[in-house]
C-alpha atoms as a PDB file:
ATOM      1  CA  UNK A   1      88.490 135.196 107.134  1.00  0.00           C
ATOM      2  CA  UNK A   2      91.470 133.058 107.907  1.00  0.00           C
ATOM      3  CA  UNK A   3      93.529 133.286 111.356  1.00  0.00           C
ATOM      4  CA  UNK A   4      96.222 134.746 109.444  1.00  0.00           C
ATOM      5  CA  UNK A   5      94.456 137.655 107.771  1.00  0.00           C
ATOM      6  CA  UNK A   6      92.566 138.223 111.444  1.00  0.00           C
ATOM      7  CA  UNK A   7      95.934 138.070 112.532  1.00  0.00           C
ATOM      8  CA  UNK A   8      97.437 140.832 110.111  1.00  0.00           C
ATOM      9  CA  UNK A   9      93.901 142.738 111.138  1.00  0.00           C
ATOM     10  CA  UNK A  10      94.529 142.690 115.020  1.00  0.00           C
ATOM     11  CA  UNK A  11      98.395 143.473 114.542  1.00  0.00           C
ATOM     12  CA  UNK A  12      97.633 146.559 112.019  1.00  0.00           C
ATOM     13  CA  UNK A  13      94.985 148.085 114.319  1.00  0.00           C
ATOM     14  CA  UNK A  14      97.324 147.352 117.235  1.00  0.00           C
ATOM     15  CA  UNK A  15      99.773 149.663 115.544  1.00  0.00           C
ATOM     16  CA  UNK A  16      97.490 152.545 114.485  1.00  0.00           C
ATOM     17  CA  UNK A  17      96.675 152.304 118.077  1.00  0.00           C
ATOM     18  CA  UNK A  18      99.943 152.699 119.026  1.00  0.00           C
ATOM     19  CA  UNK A  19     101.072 155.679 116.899  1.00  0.00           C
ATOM     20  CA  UNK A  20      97.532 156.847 118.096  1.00  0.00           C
ATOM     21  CA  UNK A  21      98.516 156.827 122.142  1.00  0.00           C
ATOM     22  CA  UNK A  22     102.507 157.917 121.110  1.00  0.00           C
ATOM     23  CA  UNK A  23     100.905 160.916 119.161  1.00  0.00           C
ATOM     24  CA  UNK A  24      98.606 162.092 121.572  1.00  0.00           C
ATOM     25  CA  UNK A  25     100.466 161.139 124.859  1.00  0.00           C
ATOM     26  CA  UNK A  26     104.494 162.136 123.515  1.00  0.00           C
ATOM     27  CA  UNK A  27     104.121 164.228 120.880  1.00  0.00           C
ATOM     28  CA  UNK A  28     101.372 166.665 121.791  1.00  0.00           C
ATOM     29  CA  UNK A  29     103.255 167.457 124.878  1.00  0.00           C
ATOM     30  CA  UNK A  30     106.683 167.343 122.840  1.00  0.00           C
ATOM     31  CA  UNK A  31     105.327 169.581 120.001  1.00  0.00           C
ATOM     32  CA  UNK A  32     103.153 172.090 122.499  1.00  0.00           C
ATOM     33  CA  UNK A  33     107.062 172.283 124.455  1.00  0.00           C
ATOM     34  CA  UNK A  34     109.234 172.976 120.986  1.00  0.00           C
ATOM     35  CA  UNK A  35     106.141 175.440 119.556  1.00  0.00           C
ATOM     36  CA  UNK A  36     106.652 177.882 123.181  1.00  0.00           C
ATOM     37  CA  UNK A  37     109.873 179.306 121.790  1.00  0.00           C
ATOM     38  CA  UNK A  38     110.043 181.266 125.208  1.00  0.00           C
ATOM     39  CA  UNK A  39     110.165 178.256 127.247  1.00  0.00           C
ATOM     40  CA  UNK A  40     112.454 176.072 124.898  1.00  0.00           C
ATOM     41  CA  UNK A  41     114.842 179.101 124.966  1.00  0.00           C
ATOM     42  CA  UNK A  42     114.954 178.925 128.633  1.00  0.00           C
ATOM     43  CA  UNK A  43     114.922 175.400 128.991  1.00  0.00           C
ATOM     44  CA  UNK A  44     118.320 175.386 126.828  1.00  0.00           C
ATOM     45  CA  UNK A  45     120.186 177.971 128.380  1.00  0.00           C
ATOM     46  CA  UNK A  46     119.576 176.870 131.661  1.00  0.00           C
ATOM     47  CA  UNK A  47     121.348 173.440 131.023  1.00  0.00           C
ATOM     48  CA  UNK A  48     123.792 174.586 127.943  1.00  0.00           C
ATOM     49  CA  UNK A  49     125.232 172.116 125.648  1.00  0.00           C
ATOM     50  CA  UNK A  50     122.980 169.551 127.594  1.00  0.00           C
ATOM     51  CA  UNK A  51     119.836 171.406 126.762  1.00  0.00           C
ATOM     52  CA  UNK A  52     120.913 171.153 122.976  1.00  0.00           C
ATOM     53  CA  UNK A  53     121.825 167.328 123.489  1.00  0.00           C
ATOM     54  CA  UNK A  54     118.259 166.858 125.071  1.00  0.00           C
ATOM     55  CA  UNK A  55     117.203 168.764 121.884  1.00  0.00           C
ATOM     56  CA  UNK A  56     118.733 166.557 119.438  1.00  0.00           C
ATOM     57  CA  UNK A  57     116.733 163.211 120.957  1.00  0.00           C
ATOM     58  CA  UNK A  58     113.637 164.475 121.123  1.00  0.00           C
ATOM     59  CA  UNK A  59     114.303 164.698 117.055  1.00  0.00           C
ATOM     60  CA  UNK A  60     115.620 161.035 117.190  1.00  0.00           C
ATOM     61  CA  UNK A  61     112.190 160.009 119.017  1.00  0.00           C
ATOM     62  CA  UNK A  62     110.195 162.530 116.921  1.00  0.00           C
ATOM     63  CA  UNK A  63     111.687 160.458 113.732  1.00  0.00           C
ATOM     64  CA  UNK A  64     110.815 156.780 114.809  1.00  0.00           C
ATOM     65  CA  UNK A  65     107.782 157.786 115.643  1.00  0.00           C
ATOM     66  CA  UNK A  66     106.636 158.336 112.138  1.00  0.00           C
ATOM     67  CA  UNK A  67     103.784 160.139 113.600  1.00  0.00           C
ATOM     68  CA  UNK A  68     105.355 163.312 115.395  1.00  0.00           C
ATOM     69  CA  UNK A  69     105.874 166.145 112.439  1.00  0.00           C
ATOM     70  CA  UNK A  70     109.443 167.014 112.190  1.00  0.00           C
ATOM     71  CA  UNK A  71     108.371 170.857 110.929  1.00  0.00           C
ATOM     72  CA  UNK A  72     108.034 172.521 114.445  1.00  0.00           C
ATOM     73  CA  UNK A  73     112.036 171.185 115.612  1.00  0.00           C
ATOM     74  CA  UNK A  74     113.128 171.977 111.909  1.00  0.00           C
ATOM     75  CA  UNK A  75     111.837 175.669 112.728  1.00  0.00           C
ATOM     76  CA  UNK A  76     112.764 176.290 116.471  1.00  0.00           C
ATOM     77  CA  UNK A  77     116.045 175.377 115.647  1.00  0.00           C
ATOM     78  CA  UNK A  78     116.475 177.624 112.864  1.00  0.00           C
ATOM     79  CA  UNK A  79     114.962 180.266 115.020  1.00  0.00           C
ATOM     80  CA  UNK A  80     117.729 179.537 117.724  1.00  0.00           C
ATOM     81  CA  UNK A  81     120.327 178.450 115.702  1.00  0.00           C
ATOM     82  CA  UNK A  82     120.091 179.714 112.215  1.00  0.00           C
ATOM     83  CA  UNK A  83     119.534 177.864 109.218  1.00  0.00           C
ATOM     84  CA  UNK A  84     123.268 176.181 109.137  1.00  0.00           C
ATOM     85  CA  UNK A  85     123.708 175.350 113.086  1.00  0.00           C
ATOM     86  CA  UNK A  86     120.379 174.105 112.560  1.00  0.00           C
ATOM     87  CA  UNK A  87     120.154 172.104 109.967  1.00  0.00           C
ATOM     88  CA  UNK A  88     123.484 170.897 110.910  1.00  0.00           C
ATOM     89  CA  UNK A  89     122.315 169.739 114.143  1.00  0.00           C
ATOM     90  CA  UNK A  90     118.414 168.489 113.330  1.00  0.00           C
ATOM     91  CA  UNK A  91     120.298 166.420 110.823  1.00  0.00           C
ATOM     92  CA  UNK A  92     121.934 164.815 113.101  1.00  0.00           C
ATOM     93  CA  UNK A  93     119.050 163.552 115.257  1.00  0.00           C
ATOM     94  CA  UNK A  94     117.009 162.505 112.191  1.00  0.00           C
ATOM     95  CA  UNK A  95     120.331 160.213 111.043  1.00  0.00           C
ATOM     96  CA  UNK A  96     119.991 158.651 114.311  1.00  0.00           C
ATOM     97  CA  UNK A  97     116.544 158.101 114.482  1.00  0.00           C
ATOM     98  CA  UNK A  98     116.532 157.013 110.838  1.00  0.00           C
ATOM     99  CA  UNK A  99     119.308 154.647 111.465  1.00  0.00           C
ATOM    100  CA  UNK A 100     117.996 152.836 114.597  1.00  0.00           C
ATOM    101  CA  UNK A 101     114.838 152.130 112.462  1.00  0.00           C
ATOM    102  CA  UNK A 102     117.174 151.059 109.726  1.00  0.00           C
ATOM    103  CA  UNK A 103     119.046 148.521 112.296  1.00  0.00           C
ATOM    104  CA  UNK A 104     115.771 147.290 114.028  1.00  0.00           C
ATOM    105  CA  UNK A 105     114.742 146.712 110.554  1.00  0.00           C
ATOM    106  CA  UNK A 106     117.443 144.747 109.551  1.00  0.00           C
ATOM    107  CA  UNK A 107     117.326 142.857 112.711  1.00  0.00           C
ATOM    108  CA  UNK A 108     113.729 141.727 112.677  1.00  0.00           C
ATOM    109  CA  UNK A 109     113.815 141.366 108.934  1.00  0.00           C
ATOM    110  CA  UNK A 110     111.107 141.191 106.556  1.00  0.00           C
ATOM    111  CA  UNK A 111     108.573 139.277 108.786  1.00  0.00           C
ATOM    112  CA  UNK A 112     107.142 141.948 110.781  1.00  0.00           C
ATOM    113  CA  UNK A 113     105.836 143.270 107.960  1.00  0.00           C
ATOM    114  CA  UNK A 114     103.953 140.245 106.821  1.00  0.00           C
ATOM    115  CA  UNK A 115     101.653 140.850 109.240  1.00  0.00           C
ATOM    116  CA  UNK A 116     100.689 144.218 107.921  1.00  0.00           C
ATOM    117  CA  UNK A 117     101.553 143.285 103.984  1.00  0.00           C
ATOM    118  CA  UNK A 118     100.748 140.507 101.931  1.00  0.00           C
ATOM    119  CA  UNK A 119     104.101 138.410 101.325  1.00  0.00           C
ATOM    120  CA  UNK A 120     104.146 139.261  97.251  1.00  0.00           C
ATOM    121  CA  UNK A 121     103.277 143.448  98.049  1.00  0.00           C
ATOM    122  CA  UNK A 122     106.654 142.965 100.261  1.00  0.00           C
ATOM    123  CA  UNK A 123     108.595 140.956  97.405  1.00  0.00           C
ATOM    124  CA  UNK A 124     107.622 143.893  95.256  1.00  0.00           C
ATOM    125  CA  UNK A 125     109.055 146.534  97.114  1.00  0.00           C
ATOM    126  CA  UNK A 126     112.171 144.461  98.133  1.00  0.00           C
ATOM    127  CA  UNK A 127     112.724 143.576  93.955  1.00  0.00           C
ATOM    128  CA  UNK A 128     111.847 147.478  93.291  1.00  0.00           C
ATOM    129  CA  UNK A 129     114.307 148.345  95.478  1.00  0.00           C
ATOM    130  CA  UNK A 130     117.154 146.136  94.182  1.00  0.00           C
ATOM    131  CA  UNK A 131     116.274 146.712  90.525  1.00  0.00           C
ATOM    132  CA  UNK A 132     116.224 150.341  90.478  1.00  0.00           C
ATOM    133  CA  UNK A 133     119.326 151.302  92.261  1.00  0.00           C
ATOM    134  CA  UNK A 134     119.125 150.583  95.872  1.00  0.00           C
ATOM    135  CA  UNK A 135     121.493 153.862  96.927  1.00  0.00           C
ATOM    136  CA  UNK A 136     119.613 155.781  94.230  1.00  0.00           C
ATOM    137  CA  UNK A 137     116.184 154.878  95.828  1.00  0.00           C
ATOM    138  CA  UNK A 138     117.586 155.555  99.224  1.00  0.00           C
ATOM    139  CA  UNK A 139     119.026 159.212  98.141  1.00  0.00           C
ATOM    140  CA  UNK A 140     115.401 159.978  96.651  1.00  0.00           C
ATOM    141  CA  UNK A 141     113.409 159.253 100.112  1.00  0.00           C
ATOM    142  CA  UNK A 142     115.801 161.105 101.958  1.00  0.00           C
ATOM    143  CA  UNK A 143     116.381 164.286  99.583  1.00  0.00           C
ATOM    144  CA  UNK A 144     112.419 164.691  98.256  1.00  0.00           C
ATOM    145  CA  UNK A 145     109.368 165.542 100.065  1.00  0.00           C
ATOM    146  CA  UNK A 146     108.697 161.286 100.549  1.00  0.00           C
ATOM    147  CA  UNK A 147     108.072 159.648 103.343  1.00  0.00           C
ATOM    148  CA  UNK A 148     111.981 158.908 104.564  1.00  0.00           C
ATOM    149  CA  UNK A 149     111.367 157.840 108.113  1.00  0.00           C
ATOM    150  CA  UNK A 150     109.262 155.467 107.802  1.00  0.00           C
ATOM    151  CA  UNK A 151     111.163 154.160 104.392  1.00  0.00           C
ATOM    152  CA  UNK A 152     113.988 153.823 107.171  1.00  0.00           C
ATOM    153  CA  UNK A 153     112.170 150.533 108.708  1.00  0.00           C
ATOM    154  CA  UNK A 154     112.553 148.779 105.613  1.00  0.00           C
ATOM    155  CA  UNK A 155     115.756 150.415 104.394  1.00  0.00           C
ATOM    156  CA  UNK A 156     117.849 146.912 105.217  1.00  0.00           C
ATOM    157  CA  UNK A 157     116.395 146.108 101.681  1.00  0.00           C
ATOM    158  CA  UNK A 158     119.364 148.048 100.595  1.00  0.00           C
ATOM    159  CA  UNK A 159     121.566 146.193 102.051  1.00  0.00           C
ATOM    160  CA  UNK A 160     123.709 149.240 102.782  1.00  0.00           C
ATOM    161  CA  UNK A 161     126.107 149.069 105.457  1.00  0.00           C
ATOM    162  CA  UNK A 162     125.440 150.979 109.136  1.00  0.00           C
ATOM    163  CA  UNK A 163     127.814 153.308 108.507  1.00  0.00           C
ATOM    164  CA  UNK A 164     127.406 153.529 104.884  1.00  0.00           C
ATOM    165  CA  UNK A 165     123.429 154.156 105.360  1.00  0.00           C
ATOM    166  CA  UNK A 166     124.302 156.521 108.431  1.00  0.00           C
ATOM    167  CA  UNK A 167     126.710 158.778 106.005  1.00  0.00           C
ATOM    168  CA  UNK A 168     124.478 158.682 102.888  1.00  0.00           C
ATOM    169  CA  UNK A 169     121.263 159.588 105.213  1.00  0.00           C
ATOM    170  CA  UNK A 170     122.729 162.607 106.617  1.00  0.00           C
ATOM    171  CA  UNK A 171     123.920 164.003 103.692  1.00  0.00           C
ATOM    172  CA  UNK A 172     120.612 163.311 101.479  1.00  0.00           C
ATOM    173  CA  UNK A 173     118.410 164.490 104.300  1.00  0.00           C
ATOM    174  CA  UNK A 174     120.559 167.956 104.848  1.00  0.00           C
ATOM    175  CA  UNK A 175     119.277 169.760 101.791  1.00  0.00           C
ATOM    176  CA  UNK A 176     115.958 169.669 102.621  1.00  0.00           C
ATOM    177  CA  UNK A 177     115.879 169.504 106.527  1.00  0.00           C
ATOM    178  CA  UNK A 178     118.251 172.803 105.544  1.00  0.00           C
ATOM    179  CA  UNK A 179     114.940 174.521 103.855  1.00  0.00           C
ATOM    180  CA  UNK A 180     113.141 174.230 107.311  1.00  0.00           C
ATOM    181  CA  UNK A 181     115.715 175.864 109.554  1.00  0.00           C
ATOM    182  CA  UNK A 182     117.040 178.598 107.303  1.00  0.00           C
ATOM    183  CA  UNK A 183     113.186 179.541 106.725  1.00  0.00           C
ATOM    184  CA  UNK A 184     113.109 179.778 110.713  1.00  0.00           C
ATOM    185  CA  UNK A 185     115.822 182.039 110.787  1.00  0.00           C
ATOM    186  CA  UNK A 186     113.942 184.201 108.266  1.00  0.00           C
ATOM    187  CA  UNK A 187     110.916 184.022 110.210  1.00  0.00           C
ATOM    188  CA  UNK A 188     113.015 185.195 113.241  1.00  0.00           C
ATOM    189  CA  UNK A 189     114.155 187.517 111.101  1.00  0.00           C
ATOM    190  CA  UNK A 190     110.910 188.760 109.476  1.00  0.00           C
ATOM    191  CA  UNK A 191     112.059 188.852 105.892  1.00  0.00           C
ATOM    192  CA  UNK A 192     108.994 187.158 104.669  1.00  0.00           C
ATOM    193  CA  UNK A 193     110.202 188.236 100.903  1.00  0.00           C
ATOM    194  CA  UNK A 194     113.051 186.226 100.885  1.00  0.00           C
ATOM    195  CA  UNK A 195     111.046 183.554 103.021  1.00  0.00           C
ATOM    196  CA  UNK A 196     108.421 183.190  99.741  1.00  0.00           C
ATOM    197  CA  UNK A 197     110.681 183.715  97.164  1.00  0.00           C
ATOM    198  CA  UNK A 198     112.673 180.507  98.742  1.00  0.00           C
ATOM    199  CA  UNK A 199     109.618 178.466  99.568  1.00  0.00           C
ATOM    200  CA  UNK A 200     108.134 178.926  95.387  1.00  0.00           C
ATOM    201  CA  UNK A 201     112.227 178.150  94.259  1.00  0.00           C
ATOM    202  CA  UNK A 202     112.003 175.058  96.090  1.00  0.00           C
ATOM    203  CA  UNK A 203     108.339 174.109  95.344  1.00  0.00           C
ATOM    204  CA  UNK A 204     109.426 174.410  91.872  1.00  0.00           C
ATOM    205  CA  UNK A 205     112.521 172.462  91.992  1.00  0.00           C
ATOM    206  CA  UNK A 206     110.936 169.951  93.967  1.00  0.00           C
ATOM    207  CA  UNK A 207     108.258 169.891  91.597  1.00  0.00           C
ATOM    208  CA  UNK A 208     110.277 169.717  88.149  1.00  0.00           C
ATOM    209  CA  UNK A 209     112.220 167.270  89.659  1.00  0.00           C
ATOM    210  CA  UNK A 210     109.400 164.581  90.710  1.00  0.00           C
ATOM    211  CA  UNK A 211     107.910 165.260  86.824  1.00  0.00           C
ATOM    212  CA  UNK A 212     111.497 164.155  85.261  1.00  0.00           C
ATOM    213  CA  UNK A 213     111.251 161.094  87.743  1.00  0.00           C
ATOM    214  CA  UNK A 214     107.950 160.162  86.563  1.00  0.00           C
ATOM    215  CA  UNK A 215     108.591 160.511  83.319  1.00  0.00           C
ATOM    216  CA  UNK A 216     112.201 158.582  83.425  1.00  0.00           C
ATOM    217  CA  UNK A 217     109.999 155.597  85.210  1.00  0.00           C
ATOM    218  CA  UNK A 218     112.255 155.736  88.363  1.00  0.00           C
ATOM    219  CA  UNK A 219     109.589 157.329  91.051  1.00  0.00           C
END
């Protein structure tokens, strides 16, 4: 093998290391904290508007990660909150992390991710991006079931502004970051019939809309 794809090797395994050791030593404790609904009630009436504020960047940290599921926050907070509140303010902390990945990304560029990709994978991705609609491609990731934050590292393929990608992000991710908290606030509230009659609606529209996709060429 050449020093360059040893290279790529050793840098890849380095990361998949890394997500490894942030899973297991951040987001286990984070998770087992925001799952004991008790304690995370406590926690944020003790401090008030702070408690909420520490909230809101474990989401940020829970959305760079890439690695940390974004389900259990989506769900405390709707049990707290309710769905809106919620939503309203998860939203918020995934915008943030998204767009700090977004800005690293567009600071360190495309060569990072040589070491991980071959050059002509990247080129692909950067001319699917362009071709099909950048803002169109961006409102996809963040509204469907995709993988948005880690599409947020190389978002800067977009070109889109900070504030521009900021704006669009929170808006395209509220929809379905929304599904999350209001079915927390259902859980809360024990009305599992509503709960499954929302979960099949959006399954279905979710589903019907990735088929139209496929079949227009654009996913």
């Amino acid at each position: 093998m050449s020093k360059t794809t040893i290279k790529r090797i050793a840098i890849a395994l380095f990361i998949i290391l890394f997500l490894i050791i942030v899973y297991f030593c951040i987001g286990q404790p984070i998770l087992a904290f925001v799952n004991d609904r008790e304690s995370l009630q406590e926690f944020i009436a003790s401090r008030g508007a702070l408690g909420w504020v520490v909230f809101c960047l474990l989401i940020v940290v829970q959305t760079m990660s890439t690695c940390i599921p974004g389900t259990p926050f989506y769900l405390a907070a709707g049990f707290m909150l309710g769905g809106l509140k919620g939503a309203l303010l998860c939203d918020l902390g995934a915008t943030i992390g998204n767009t700090i990945a977004f800005g690293i990304g567009r600071r360190l560029g495309a060569k990072p991710l040589y070491f991980m990709f071959s050059e002509e994978r990247i080129r692909k991705i950067e001319d699917r991006i362009i071709a099909k609609n950048p803002v169109f491609i961006h409102f996809l990731f963040m509204l469907l079931p995709l993988p948005k934050d880690t599409y947020a590292w190389i978002g800067f393929y977009s070109k889109e502004s900070l504030p521009v990608w900021f704006i669009l992000t929170y808006i395209f991710r509220f929809p379905h970051i929304f599904v999350y908290t209001f079915g927390g606030e259902l859980l809360m509230e024990k009305n599992y019939a509503v709960l499954i009659a929302g979960a099949i609606f959006a399954i279905l529209v979710y589903s019907g809309l990735m088929i139209y996709l496929k079949k227009k060429k654009v996913a």
